[in-house]
PDB file of N, CA and C in Angstrom:
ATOM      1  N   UNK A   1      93.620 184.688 -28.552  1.00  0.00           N
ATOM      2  CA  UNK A   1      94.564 184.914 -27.478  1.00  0.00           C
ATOM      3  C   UNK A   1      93.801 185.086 -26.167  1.00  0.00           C
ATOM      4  N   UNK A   2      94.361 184.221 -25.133  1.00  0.00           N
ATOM      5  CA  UNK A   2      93.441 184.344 -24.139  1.00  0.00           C
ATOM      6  C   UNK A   2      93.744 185.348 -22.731  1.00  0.00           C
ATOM      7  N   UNK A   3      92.836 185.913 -21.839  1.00  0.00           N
ATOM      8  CA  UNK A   3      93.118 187.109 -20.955  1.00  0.00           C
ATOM      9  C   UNK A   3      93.592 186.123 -19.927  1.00  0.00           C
ATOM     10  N   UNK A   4      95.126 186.612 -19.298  1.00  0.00           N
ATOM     11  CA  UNK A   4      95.583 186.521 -18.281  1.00  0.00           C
ATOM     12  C   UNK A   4      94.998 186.738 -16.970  1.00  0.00           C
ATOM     13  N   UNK A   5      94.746 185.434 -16.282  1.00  0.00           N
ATOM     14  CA  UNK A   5      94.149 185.405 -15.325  1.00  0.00           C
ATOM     15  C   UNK A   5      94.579 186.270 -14.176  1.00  0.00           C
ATOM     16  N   UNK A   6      93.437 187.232 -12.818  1.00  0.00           N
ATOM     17  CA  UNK A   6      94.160 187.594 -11.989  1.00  0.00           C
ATOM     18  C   UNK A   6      94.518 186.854 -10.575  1.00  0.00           C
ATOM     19  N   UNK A   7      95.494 186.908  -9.951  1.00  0.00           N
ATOM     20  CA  UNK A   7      95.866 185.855  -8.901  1.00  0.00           C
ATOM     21  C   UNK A   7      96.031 186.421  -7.931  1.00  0.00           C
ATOM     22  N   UNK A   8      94.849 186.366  -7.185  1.00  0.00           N
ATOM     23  CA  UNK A   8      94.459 187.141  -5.902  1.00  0.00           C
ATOM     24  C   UNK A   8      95.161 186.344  -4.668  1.00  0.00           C
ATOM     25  N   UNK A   9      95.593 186.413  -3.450  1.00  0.00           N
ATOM     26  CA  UNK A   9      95.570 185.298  -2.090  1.00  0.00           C
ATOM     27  C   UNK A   9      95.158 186.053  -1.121  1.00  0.00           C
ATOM     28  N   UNK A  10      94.269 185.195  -0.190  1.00  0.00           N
ATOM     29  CA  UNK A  10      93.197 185.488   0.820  1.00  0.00           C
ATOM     30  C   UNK A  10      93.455 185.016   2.013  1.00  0.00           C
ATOM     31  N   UNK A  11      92.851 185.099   2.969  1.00  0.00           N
ATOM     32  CA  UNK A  11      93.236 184.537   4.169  1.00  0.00           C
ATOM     33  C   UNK A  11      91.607 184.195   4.845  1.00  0.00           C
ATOM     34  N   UNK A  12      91.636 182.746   5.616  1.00  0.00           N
ATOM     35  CA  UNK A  12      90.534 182.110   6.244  1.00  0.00           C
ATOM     36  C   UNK A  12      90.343 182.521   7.580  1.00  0.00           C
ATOM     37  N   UNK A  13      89.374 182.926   8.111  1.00  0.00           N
ATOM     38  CA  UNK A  13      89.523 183.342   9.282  1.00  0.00           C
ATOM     39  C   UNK A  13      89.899 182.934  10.478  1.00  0.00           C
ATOM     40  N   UNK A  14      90.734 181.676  10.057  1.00  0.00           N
ATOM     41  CA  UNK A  14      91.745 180.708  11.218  1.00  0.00           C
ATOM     42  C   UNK A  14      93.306 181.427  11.190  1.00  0.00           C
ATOM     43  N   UNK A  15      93.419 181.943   9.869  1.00  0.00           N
ATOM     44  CA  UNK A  15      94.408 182.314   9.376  1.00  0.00           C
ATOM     45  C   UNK A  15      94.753 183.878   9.738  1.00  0.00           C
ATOM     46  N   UNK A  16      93.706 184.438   9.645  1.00  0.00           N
ATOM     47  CA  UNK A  16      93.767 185.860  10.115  1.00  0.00           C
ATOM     48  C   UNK A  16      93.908 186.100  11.209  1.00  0.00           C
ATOM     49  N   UNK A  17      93.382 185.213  12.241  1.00  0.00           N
ATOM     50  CA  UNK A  17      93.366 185.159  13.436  1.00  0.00           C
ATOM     51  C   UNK A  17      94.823 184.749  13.922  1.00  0.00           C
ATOM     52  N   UNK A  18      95.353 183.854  13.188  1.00  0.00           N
ATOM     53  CA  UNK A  18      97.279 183.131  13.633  1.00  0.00           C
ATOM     54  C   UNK A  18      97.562 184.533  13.594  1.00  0.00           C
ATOM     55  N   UNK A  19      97.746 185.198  12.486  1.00  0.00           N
ATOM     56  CA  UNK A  19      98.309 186.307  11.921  1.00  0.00           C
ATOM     57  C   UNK A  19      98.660 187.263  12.921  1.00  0.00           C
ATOM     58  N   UNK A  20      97.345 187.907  13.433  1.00  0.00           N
ATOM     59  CA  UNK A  20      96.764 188.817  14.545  1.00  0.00           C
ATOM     60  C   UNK A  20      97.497 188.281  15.710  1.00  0.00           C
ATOM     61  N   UNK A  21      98.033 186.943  16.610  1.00  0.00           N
ATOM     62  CA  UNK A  21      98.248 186.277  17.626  1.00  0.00           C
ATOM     63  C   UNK A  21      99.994 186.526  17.554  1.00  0.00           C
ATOM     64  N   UNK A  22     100.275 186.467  16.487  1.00  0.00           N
ATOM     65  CA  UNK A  22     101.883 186.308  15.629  1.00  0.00           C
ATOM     66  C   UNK A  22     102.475 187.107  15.890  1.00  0.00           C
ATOM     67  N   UNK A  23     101.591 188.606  15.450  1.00  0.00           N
ATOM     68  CA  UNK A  23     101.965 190.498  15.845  1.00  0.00           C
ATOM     69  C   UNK A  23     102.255 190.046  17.010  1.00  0.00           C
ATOM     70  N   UNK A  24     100.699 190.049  18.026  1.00  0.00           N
ATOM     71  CA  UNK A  24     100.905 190.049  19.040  1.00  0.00           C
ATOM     72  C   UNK A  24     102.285 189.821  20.017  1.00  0.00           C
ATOM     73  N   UNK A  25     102.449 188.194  19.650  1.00  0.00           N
ATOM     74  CA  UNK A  25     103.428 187.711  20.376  1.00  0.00           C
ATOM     75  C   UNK A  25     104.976 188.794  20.122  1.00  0.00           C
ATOM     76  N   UNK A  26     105.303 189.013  18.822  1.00  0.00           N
ATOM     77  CA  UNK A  26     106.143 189.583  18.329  1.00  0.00           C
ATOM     78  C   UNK A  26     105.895 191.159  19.233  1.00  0.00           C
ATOM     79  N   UNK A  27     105.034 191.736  19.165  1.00  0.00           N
ATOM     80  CA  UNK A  27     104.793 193.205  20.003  1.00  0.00           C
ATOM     81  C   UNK A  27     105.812 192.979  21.114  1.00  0.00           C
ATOM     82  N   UNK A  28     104.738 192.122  21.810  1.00  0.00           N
ATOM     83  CA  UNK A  28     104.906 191.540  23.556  1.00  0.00           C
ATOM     84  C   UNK A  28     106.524 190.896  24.091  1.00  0.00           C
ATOM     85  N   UNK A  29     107.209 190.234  23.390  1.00  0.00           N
ATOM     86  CA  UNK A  29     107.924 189.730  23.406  1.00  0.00           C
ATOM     87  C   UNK A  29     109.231 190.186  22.357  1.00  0.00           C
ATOM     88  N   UNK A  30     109.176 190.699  21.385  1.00  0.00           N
ATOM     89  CA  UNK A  30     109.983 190.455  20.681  1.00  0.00           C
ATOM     90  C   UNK A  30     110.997 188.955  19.863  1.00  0.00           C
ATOM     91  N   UNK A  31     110.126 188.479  19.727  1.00  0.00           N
ATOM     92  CA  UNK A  31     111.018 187.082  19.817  1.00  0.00           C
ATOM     93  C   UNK A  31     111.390 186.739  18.073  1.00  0.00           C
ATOM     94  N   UNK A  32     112.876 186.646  18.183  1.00  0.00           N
ATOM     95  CA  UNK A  32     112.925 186.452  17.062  1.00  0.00           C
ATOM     96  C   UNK A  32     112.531 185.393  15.907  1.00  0.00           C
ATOM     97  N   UNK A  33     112.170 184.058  17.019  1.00  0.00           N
ATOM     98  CA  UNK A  33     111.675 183.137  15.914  1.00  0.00           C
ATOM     99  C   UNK A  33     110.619 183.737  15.611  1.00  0.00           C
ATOM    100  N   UNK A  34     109.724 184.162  16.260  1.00  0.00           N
ATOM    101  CA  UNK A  34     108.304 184.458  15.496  1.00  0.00           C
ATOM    102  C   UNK A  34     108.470 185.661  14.929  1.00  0.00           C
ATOM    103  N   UNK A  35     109.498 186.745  14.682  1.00  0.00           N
ATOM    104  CA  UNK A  35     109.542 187.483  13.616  1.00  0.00           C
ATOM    105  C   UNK A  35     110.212 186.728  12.383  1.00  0.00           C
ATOM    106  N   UNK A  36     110.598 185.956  12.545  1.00  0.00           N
ATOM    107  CA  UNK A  36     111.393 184.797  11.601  1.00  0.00           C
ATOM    108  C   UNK A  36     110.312 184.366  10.306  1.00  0.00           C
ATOM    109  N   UNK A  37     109.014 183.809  11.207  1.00  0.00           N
ATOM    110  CA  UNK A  37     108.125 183.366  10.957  1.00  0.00           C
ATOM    111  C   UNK A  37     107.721 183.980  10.237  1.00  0.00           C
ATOM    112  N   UNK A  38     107.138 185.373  10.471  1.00  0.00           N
ATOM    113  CA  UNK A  38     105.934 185.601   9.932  1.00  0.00           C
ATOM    114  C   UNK A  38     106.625 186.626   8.938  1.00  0.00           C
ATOM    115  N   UNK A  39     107.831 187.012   8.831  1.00  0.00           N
ATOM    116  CA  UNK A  39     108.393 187.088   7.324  1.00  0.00           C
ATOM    117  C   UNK A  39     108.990 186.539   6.417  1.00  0.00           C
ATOM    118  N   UNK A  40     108.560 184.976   6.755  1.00  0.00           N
ATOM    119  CA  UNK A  40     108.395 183.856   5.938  1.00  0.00           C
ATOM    120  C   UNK A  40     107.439 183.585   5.245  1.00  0.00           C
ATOM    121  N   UNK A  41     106.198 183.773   6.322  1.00  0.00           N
ATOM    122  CA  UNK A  41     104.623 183.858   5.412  1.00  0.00           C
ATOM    123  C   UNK A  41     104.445 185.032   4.799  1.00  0.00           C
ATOM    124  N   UNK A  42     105.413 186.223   4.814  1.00  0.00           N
ATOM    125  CA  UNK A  42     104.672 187.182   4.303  1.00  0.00           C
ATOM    126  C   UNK A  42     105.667 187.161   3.251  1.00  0.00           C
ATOM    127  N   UNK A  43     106.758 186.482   2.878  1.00  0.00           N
ATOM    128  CA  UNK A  43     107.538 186.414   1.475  1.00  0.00           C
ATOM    129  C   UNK A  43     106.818 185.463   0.430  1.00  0.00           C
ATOM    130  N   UNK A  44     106.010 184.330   1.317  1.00  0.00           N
ATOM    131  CA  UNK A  44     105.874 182.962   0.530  1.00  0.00           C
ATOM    132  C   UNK A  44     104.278 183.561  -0.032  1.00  0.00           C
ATOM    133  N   UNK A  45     103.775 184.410   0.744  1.00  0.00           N
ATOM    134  CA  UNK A  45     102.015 185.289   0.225  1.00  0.00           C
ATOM    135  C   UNK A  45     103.084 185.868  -0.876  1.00  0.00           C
ATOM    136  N   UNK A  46     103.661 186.810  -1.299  1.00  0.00           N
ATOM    137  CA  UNK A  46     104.128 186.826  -1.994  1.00  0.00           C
ATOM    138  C   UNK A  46     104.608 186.584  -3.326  1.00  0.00           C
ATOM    139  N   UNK A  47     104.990 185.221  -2.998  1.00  0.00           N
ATOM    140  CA  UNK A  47     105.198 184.012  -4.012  1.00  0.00           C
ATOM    141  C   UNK A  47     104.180 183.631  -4.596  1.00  0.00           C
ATOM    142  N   UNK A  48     103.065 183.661  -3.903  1.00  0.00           N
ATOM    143  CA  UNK A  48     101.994 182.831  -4.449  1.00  0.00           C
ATOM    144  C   UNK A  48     100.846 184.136  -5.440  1.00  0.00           C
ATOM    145  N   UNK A  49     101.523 185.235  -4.828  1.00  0.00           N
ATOM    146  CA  UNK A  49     100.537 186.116  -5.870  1.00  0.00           C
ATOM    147  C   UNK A  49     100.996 186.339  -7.084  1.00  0.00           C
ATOM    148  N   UNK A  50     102.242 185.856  -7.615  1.00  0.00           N
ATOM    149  CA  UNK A  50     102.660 185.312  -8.653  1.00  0.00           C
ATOM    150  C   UNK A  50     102.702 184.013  -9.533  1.00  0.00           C
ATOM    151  N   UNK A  51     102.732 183.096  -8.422  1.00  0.00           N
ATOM    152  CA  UNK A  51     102.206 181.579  -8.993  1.00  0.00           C
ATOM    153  C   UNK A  51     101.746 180.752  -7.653  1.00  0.00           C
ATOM    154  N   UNK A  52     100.670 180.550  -7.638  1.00  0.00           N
ATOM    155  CA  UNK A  52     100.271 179.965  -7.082  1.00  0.00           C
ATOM    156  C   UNK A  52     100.212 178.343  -6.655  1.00  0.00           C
ATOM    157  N   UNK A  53     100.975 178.324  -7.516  1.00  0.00           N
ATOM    158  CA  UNK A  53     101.572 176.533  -7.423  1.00  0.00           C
ATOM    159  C   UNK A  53     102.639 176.061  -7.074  1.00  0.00           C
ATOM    160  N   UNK A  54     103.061 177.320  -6.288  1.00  0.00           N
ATOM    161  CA  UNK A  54     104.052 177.260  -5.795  1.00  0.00           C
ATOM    162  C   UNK A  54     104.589 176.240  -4.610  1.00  0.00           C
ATOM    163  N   UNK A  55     104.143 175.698  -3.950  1.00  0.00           N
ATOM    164  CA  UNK A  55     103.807 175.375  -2.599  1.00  0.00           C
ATOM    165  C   UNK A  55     103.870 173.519  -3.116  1.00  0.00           C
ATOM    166  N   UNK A  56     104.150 172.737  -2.627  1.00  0.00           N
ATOM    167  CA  UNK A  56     103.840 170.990  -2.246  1.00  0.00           C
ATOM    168  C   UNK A  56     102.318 170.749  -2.611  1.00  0.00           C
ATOM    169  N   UNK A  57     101.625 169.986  -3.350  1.00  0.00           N
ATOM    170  CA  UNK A  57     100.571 169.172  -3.694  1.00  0.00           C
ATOM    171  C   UNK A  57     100.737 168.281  -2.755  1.00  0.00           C
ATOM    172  N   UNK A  58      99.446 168.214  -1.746  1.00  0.00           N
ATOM    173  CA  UNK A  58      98.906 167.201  -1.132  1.00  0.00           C
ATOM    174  C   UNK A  58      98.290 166.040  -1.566  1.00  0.00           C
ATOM    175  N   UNK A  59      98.415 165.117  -1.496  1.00  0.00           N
ATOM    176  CA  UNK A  59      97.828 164.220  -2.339  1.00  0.00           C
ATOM    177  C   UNK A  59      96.704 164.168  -2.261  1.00  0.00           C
ATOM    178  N   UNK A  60      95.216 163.779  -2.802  1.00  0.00           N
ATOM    179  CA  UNK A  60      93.280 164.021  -2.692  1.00  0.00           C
ATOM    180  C   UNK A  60      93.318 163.081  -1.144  1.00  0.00           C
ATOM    181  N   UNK A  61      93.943 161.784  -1.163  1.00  0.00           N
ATOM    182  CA  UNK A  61      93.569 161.018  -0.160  1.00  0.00           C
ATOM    183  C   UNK A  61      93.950 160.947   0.717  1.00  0.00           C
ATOM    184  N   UNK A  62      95.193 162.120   1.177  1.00  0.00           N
ATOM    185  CA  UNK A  62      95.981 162.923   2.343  1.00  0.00           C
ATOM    186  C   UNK A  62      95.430 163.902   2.724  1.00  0.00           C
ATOM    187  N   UNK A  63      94.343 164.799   2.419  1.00  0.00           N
ATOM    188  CA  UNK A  63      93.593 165.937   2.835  1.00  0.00           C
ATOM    189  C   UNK A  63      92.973 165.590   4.053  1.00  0.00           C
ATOM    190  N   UNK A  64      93.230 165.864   4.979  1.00  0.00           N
ATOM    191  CA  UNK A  64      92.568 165.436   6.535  1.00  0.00           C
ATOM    192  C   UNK A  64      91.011 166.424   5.991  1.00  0.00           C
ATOM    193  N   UNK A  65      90.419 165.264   6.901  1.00  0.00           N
ATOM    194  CA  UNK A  65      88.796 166.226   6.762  1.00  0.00           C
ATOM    195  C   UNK A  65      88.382 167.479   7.351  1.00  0.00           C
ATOM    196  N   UNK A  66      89.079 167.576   8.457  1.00  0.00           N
ATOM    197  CA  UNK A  66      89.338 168.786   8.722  1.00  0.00           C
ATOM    198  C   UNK A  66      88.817 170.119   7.597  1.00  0.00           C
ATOM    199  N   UNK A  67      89.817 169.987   6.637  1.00  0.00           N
ATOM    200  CA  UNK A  67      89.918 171.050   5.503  1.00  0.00           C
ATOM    201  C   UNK A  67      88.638 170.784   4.672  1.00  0.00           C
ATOM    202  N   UNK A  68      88.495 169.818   4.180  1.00  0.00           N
ATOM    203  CA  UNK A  68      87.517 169.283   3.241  1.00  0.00           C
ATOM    204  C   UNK A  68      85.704 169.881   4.422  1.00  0.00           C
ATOM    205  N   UNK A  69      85.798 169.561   5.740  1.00  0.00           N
ATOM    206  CA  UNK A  69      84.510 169.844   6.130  1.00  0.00           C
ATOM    207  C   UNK A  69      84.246 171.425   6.581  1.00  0.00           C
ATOM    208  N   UNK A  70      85.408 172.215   6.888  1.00  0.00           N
ATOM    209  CA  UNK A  70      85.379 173.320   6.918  1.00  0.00           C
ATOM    210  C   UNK A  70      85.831 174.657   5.809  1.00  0.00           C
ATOM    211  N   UNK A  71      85.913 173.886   5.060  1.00  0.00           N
ATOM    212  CA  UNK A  71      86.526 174.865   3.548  1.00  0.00           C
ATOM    213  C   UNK A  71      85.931 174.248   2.392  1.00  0.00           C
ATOM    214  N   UNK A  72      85.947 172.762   2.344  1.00  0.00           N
ATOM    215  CA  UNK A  72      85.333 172.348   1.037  1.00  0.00           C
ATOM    216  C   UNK A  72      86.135 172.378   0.041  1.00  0.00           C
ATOM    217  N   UNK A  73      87.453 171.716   0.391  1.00  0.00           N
ATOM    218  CA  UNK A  73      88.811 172.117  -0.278  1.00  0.00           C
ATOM    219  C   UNK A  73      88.576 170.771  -1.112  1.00  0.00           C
ATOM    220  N   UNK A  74      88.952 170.649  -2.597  1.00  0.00           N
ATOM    221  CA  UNK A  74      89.429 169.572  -3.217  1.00  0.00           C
ATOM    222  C   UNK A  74      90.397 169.339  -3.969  1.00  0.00           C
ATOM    223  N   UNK A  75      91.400 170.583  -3.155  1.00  0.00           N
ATOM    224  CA  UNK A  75      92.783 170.460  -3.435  1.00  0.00           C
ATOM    225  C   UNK A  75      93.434 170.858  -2.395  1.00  0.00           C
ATOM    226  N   UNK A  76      94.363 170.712  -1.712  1.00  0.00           N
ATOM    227  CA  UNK A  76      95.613 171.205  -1.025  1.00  0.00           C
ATOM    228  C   UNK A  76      96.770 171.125  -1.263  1.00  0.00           C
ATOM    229  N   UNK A  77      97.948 172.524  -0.738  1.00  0.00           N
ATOM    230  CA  UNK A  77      98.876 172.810  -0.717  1.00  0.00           C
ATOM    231  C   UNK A  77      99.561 173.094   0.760  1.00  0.00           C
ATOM    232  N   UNK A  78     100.818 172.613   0.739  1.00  0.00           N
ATOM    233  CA  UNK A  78     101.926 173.048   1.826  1.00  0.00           C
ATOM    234  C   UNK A  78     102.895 173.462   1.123  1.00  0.00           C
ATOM    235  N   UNK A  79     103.298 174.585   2.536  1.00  0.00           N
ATOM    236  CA  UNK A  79     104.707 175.507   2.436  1.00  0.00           C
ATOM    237  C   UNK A  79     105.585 175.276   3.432  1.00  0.00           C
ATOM    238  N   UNK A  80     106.713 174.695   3.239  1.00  0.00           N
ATOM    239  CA  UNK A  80     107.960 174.752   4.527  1.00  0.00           C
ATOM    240  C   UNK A  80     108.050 176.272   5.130  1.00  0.00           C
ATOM    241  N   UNK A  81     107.837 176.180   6.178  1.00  0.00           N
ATOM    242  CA  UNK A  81     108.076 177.793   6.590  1.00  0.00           C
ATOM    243  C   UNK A  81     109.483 176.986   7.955  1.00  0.00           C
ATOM    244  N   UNK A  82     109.947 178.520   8.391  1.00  0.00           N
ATOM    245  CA  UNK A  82     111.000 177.909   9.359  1.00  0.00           C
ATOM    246  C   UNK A  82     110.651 177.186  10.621  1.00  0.00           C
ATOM    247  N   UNK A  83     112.152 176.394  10.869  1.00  0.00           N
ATOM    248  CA  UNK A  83     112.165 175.690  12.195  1.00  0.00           C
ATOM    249  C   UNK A  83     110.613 174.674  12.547  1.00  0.00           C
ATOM    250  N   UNK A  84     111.075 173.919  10.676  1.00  0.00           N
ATOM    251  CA  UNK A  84     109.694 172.763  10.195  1.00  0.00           C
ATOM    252  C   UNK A  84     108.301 173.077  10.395  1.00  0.00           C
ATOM    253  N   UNK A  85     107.871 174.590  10.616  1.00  0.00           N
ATOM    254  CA  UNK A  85     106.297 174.915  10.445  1.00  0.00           C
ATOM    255  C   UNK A  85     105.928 174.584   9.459  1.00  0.00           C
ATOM    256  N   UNK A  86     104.873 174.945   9.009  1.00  0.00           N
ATOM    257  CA  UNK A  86     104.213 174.047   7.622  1.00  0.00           C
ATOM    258  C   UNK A  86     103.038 175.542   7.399  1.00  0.00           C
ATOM    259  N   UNK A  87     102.897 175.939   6.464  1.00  0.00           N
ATOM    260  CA  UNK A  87     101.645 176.594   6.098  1.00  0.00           C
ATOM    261  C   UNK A  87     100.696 175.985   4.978  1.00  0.00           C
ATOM    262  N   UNK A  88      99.573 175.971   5.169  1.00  0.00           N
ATOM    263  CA  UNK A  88      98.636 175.166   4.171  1.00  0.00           C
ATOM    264  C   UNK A  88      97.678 175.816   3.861  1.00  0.00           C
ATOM    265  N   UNK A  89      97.538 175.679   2.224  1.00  0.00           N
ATOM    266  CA  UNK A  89      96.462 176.695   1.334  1.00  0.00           C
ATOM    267  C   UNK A  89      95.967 175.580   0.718  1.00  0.00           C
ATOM    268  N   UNK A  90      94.915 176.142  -0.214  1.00  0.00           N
ATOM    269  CA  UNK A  90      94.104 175.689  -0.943  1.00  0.00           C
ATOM    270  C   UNK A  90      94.014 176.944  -2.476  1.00  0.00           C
ATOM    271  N   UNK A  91      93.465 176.137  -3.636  1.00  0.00           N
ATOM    272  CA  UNK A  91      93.604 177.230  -4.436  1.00  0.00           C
ATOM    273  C   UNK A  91      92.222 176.686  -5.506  1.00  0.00           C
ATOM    274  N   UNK A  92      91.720 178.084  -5.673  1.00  0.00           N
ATOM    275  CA  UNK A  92      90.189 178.020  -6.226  1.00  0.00           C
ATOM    276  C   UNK A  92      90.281 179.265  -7.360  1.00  0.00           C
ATOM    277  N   UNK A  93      88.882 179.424  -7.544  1.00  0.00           N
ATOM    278  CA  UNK A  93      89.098 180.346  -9.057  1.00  0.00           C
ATOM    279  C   UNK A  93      87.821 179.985 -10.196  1.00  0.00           C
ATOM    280  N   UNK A  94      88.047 180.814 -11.122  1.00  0.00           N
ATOM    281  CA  UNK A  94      87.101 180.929 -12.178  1.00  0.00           C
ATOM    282  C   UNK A  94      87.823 181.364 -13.013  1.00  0.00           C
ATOM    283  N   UNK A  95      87.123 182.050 -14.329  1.00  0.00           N
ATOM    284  CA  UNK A  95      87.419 182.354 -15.547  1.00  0.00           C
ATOM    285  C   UNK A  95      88.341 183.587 -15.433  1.00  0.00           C
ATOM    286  N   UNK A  96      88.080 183.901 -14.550  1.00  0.00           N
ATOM    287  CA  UNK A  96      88.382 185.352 -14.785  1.00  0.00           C
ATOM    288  C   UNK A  96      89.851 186.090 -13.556  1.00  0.00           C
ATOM    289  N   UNK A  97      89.858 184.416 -12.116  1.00  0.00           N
ATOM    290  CA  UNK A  97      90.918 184.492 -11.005  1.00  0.00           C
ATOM    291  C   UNK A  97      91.299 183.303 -10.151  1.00  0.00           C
ATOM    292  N   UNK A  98      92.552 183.581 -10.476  1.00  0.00           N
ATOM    293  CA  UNK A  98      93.044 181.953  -9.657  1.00  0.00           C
ATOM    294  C   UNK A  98      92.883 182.510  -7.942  1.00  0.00           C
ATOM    295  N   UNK A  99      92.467 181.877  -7.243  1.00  0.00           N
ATOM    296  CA  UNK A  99      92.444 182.389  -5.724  1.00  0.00           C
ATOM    297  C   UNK A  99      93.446 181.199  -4.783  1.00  0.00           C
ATOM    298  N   UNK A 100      94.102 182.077  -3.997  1.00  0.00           N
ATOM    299  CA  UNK A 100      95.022 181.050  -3.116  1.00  0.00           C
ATOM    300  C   UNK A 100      94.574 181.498  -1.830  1.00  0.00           C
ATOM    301  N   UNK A 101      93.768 180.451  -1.407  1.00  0.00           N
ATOM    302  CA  UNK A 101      93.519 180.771   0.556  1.00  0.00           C
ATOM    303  C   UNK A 101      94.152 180.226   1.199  1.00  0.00           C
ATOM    304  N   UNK A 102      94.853 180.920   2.135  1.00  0.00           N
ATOM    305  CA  UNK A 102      95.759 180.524   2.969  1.00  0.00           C
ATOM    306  C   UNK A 102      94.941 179.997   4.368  1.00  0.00           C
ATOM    307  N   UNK A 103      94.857 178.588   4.894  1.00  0.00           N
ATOM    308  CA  UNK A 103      93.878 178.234   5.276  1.00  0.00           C
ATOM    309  C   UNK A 103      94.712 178.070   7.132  1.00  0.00           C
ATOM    310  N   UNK A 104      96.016 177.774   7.217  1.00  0.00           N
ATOM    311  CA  UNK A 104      96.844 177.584   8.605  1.00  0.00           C
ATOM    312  C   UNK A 104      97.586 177.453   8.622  1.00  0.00           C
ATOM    313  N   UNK A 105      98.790 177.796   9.585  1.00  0.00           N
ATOM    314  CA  UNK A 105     100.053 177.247   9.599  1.00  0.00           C
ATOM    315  C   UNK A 105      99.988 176.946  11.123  1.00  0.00           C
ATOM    316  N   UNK A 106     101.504 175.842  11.449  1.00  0.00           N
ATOM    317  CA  UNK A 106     101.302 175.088  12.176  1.00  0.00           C
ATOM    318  C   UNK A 106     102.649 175.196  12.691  1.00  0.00           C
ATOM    319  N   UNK A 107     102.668 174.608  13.884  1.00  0.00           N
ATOM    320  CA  UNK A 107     104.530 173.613  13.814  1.00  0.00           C
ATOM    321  C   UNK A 107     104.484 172.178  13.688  1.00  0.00           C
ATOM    322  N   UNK A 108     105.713 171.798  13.656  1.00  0.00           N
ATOM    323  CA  UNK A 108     105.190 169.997  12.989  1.00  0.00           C
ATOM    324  C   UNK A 108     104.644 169.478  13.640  1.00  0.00           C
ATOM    325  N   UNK A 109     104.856 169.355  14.931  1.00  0.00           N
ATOM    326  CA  UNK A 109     103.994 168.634  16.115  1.00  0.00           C
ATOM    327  C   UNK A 109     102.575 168.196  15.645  1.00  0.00           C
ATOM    328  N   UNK A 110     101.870 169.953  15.232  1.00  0.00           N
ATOM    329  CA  UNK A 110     100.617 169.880  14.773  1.00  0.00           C
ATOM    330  C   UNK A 110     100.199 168.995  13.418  1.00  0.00           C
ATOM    331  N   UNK A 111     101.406 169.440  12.528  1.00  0.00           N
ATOM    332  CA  UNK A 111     101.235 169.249  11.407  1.00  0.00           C
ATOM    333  C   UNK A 111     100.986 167.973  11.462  1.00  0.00           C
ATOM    334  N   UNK A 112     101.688 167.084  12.022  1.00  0.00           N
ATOM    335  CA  UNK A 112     101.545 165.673  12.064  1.00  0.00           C
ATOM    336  C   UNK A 112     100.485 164.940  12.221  1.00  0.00           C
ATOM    337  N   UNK A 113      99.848 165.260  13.567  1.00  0.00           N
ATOM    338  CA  UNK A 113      98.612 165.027  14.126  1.00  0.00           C
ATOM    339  C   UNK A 113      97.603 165.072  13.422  1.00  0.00           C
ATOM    340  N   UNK A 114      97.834 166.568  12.945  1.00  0.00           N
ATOM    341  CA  UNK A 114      96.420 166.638  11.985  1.00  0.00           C
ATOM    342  C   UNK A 114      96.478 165.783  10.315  1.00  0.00           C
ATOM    343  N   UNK A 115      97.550 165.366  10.356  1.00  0.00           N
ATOM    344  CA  UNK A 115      97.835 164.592   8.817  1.00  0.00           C
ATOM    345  C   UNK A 115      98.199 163.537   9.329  1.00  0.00           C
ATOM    346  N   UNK A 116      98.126 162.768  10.803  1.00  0.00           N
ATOM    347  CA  UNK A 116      97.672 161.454  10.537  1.00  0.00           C
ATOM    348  C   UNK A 116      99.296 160.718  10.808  1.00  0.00           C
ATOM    349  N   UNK A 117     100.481 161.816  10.642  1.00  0.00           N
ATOM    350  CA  UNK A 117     101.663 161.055  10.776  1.00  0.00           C
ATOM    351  C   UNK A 117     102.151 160.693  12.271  1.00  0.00           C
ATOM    352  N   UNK A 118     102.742 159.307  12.217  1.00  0.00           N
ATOM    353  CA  UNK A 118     102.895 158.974  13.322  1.00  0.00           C
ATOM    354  C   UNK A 118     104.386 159.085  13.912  1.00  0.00           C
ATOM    355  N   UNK A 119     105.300 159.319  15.384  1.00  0.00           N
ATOM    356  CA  UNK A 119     106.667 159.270  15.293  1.00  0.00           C
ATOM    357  C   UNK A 119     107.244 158.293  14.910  1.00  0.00           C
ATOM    358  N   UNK A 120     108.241 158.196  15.036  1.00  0.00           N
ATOM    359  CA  UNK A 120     109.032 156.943  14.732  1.00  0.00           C
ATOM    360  C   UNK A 120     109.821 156.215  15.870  1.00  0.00           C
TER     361      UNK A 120
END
């Protein structure tokens, strides 16, 4: 019988930094989309410390290099967050812990750009 893995999620220091900017704005402003937001990411962290597969599979040959030259990712994941943001992890691990790093979130604008999609 085998030991149940533990399923930790982390944050990249691009990510910690949104995070930190997010408060901010929310302090300063009050604005409700970005409290919208960021108790979206903090339901979907959540989600993922329960299953981590939770989230959209990127396809290997859709991974902008981006991720791959600064993380060394050879997998990715997206999360719909509101008003079409996108949050994107990666998920790593050993014998003993599945790890989900939460690597950025975006709005689509970005999302696009950096994945290459073009308008229509």
């Amino acid at each position: 019988m085998g030991t149940k893995k533990q399923i930790k999620v982390k944050y990249s220091p691009l990510f910690k930094e949104q995070i930190e900017e997010l408060q901010k704005i929310i302090k300063e402003k009050d604005s409700k989309f970005h409290r919208q937001l960021l108790t979206a990411i903090e339901r979907e962290k959540g989600d993922l410390s329960t299953n981590p597969h939770h989230g959209i599979q990127i396809k290997k040959n859709q991974i902008p290099k981006k991720y791959i030259t600064e993380y060394g990712v050879i997998n990715l994941w997206k999360i719909n967050l509101p008003d079409f943001w996108r949050r994107v992890y990666t998920i790593t691990g050993n014998e003993i812990e599945i790890i989900s790093i939460l690597l950025d979130f975006m709005g689509h604008k970005k999302y696009n750009k950096i994945f290459g999609y073009k308008k229509r």
